[in-house]
C-alpha atoms as a PDB file:
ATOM      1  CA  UNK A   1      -7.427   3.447  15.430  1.00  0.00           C
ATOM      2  CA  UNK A   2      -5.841   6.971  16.574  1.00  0.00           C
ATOM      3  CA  UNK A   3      -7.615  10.206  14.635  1.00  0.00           C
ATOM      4  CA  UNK A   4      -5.513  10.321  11.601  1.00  0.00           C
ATOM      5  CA  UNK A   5      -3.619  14.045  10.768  1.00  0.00           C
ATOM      6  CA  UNK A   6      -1.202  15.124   8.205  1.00  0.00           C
ATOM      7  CA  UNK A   7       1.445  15.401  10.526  1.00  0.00           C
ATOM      8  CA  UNK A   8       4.080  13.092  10.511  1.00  0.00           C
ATOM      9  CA  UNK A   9       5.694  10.581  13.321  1.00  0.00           C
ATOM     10  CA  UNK A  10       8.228   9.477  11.579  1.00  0.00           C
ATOM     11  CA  UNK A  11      11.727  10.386  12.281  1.00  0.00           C
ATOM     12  CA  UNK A  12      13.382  13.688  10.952  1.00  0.00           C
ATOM     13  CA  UNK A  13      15.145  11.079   7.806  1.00  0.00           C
ATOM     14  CA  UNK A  14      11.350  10.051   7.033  1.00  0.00           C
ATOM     15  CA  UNK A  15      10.130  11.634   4.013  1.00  0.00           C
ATOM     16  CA  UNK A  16       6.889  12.249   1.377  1.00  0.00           C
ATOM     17  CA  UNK A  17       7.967  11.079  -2.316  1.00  0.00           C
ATOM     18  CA  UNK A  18       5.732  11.232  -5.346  1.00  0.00           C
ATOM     19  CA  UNK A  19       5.748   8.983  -7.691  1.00  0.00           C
ATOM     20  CA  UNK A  20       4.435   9.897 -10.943  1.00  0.00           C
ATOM     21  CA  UNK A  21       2.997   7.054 -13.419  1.00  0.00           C
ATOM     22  CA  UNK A  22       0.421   7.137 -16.253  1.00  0.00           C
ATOM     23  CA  UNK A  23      -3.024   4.979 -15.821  1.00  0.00           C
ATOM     24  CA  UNK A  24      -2.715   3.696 -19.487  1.00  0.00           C
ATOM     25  CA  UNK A  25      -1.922   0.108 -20.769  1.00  0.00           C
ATOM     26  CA  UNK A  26       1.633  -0.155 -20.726  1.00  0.00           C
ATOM     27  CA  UNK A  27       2.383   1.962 -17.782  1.00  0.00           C
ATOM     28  CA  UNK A  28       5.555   2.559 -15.746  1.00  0.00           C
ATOM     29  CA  UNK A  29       6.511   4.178 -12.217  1.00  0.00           C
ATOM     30  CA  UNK A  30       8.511   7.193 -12.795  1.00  0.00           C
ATOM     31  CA  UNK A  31       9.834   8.830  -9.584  1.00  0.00           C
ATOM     32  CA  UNK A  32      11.215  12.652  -9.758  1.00  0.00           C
ATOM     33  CA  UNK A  33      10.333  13.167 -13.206  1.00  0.00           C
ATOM     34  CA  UNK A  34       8.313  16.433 -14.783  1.00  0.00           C
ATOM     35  CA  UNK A  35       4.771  15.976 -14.475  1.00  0.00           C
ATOM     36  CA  UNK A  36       2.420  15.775 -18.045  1.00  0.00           C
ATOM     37  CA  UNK A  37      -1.337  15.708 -18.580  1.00  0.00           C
ATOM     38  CA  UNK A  38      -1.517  11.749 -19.233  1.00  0.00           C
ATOM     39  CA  UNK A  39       0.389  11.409 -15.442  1.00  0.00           C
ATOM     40  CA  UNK A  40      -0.580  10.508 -11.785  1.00  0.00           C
ATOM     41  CA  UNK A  41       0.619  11.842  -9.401  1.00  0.00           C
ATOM     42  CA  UNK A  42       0.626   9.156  -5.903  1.00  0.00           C
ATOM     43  CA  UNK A  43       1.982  10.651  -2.260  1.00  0.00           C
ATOM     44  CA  UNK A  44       3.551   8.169  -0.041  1.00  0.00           C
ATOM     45  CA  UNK A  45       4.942   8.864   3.435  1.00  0.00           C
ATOM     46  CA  UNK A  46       7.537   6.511   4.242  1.00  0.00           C
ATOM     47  CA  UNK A  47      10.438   6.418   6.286  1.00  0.00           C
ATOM     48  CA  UNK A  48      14.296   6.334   4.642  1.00  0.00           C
ATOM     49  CA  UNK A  49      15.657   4.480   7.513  1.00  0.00           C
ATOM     50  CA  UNK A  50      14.362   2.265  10.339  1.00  0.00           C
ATOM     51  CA  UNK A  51      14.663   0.380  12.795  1.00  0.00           C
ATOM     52  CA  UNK A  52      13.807  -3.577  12.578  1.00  0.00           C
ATOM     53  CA  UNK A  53      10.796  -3.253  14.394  1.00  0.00           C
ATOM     54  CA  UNK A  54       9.719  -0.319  12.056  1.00  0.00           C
ATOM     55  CA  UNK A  55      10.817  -1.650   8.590  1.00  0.00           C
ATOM     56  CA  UNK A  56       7.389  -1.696   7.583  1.00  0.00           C
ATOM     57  CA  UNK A  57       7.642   1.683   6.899  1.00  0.00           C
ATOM     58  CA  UNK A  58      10.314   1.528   4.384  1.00  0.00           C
ATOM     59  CA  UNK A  59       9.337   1.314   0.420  1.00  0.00           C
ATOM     60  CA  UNK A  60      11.733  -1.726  -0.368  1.00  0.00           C
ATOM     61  CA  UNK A  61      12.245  -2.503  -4.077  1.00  0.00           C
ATOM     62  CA  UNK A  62      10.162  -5.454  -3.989  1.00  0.00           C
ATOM     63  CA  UNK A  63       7.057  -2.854  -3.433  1.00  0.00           C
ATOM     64  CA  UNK A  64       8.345  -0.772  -6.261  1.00  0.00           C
ATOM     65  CA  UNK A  65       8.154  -4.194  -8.532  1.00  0.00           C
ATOM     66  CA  UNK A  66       4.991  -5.127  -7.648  1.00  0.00           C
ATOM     67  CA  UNK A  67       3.322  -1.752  -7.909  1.00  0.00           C
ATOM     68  CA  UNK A  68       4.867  -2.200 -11.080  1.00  0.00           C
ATOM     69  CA  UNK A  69       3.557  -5.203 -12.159  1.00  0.00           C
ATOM     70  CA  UNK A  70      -0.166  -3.706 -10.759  1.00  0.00           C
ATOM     71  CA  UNK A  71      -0.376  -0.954 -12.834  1.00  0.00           C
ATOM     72  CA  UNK A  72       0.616  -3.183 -16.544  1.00  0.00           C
ATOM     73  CA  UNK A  73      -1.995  -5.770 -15.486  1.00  0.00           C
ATOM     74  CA  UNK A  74      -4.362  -3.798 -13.537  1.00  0.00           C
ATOM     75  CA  UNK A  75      -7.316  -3.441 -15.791  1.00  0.00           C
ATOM     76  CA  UNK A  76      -6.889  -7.177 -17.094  1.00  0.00           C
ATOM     77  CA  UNK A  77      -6.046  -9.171 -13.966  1.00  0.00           C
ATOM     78  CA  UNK A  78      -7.512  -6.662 -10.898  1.00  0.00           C
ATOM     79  CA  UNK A  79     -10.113  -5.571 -12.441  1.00  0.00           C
ATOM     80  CA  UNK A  80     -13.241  -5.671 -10.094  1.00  0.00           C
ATOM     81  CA  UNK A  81     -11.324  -7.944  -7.839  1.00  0.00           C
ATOM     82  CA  UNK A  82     -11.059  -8.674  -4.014  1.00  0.00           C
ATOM     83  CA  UNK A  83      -7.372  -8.397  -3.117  1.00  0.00           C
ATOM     84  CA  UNK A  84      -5.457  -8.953   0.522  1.00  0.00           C
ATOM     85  CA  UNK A  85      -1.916  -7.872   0.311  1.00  0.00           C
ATOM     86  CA  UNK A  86       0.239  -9.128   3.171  1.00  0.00           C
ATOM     87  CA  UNK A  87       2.926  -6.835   5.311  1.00  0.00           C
ATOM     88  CA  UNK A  88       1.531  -3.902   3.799  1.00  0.00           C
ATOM     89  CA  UNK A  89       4.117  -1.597   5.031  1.00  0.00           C
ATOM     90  CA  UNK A  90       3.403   2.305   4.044  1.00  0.00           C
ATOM     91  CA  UNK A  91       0.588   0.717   2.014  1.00  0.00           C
ATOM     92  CA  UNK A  92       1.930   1.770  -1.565  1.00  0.00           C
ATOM     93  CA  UNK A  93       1.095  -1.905  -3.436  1.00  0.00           C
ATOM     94  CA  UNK A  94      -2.477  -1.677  -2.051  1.00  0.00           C
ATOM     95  CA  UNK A  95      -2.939   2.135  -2.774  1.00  0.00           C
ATOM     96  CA  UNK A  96      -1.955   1.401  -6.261  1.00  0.00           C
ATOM     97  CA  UNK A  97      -4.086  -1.739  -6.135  1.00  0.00           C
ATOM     98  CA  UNK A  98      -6.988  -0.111  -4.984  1.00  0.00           C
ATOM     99  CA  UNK A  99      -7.009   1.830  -8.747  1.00  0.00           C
ATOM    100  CA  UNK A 100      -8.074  -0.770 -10.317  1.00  0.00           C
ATOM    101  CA  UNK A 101      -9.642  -3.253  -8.217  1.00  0.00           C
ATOM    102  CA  UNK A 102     -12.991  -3.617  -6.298  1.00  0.00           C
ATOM    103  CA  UNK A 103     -11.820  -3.955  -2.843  1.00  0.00           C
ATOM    104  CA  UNK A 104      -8.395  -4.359  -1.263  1.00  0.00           C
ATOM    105  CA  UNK A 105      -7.895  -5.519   2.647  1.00  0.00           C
ATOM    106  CA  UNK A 106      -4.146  -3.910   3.775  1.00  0.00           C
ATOM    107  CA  UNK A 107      -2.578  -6.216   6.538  1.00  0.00           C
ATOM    108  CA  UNK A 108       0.424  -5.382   8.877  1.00  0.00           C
ATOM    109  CA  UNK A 109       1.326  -5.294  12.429  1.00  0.00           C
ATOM    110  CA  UNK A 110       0.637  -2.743  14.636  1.00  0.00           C
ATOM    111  CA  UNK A 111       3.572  -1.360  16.026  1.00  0.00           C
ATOM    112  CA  UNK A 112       5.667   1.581  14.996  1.00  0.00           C
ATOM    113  CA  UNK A 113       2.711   3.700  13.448  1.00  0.00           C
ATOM    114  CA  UNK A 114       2.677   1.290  10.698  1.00  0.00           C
ATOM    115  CA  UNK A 115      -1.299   1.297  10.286  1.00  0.00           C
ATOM    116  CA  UNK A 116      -1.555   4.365  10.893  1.00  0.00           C
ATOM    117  CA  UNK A 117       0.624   5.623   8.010  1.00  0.00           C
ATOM    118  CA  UNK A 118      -0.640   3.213   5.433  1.00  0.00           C
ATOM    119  CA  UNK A 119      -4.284   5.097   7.077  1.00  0.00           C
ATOM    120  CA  UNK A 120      -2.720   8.550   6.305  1.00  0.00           C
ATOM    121  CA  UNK A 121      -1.094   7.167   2.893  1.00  0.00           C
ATOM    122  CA  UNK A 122      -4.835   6.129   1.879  1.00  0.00           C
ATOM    123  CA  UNK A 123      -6.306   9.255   2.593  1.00  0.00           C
ATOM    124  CA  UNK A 124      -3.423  11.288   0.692  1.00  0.00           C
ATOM    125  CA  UNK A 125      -4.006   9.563  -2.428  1.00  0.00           C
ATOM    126  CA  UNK A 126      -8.010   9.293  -1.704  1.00  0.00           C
ATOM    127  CA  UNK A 127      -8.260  10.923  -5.613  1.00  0.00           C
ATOM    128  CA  UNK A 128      -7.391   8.185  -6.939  1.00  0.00           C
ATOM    129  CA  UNK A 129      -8.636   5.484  -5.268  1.00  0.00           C
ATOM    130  CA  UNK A 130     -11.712   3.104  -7.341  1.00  0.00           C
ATOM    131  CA  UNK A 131     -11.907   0.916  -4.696  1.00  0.00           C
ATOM    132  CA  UNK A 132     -13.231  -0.104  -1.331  1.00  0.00           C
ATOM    133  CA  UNK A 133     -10.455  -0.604   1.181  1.00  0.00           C
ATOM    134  CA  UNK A 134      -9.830  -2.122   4.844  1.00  0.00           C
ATOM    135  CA  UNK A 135      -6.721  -1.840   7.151  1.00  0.00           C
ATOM    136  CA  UNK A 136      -6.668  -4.539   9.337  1.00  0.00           C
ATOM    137  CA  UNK A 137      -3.467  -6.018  12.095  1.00  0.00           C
ATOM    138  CA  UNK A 138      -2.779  -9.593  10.762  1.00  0.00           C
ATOM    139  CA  UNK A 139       0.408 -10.760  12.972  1.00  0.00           C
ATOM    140  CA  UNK A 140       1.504 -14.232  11.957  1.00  0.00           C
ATOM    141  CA  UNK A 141       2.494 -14.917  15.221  1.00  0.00           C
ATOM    142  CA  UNK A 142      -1.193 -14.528  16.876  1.00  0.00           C
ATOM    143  CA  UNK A 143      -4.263 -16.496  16.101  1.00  0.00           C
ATOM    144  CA  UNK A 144      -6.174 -15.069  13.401  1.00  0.00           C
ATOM    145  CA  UNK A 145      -9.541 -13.358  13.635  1.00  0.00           C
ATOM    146  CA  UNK A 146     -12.760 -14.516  12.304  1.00  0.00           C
ATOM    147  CA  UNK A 147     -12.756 -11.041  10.319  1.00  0.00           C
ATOM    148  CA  UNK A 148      -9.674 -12.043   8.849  1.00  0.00           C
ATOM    149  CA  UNK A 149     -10.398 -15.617   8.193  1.00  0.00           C
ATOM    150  CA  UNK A 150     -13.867 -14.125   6.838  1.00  0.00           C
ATOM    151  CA  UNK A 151     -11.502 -11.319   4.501  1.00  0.00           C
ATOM    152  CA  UNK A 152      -9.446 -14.467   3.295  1.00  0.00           C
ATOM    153  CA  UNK A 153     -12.527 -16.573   2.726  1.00  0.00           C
ATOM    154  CA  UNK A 154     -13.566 -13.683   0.388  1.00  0.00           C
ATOM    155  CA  UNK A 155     -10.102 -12.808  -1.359  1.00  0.00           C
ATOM    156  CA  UNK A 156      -9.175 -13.902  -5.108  1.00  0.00           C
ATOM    157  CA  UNK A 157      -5.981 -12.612  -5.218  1.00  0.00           C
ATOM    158  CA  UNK A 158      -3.291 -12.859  -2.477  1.00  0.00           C
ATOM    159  CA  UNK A 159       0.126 -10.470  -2.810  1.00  0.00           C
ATOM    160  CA  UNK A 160       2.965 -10.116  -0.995  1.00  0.00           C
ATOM    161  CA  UNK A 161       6.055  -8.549  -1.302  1.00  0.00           C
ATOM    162  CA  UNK A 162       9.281  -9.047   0.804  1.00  0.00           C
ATOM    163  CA  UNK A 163       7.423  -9.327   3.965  1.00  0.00           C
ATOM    164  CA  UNK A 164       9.726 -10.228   6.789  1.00  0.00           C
ATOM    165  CA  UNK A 165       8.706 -12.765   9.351  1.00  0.00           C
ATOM    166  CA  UNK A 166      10.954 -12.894  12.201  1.00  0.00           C
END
């Protein structure tokens, strides 16, 4: 993988938001609200607009109700837990993930500076982060590796959210 720096390839629409939640039991994702004590604060670079080779690097709402989901069962369900999420995009499920959990294995493609930014995405929010973490390529379309069969072998939970398979 390419050194990683803070500055962006994206495309003059791409953009950093924040998105501000509290690590509590009943948690939710607030986005572009005043920051409190009790709140997170979790820096995503993503891209507004893409093309269909690059939509990896959109946050679609899918990721936004998943993430969800993640941070109301995280300490139950992910708790000291090996995840794999699938089509990773920016990485934003898995970042969140990786608060709670033990380890968490990030899979896209490689094209369009996709693991690169979920790279960059990890290391912006490396505060927060519990967890060990991998970013691996997993294309559907090509065999798999024995490290990913071996990542698999060694995963409890599996998510996914809107990947597109084309």
């Amino acid at each position: 993988m390419n050194e990683i720096t803070n500055e962006s390839r994206l495309n003059v629409v791409d953009q950093v938001t924040y998105f501000k939640f509290q690590k509590r039991t009943n948690i939710n994702v607030y986005i572009n609200q005043q920051s409190n004590e009790n709140e997170t604060l979790l820096e995503i670079e993503h891209s507004e607009f893409t093309d269909v080779d690059a939509v990896g690097l959109q946050i679609w709402d899918g990721a936004l109700l998943l993430a969800n989901f993640v941070i109301h069962e995280g300490n139950s369900l992910f708790c000291d837990k090996n995840i794999l999420e699938l089509s990773s995009g920016t990485g934003f499920v898995s970042i969140i993930t990786a608060i709670y959990c033990k380890h968490v294995t990030c899979t896209d493609i490689n094209e369009a500076y996709i693991l690169e930014t979920i790279e960059k995405n990890f290391k912006r929010n490396n505060n927060l982060i519990k967890a060990t973490y991998k970013i691996k390529e997993l294309n559907f379309f090509k065999n798999w590796t024995t490290d990913i069969e071996n990542i698999l072998n060694n995963t409890e939970i599996i998510l996914a959210s809107e990947g597109n398979f084309s």
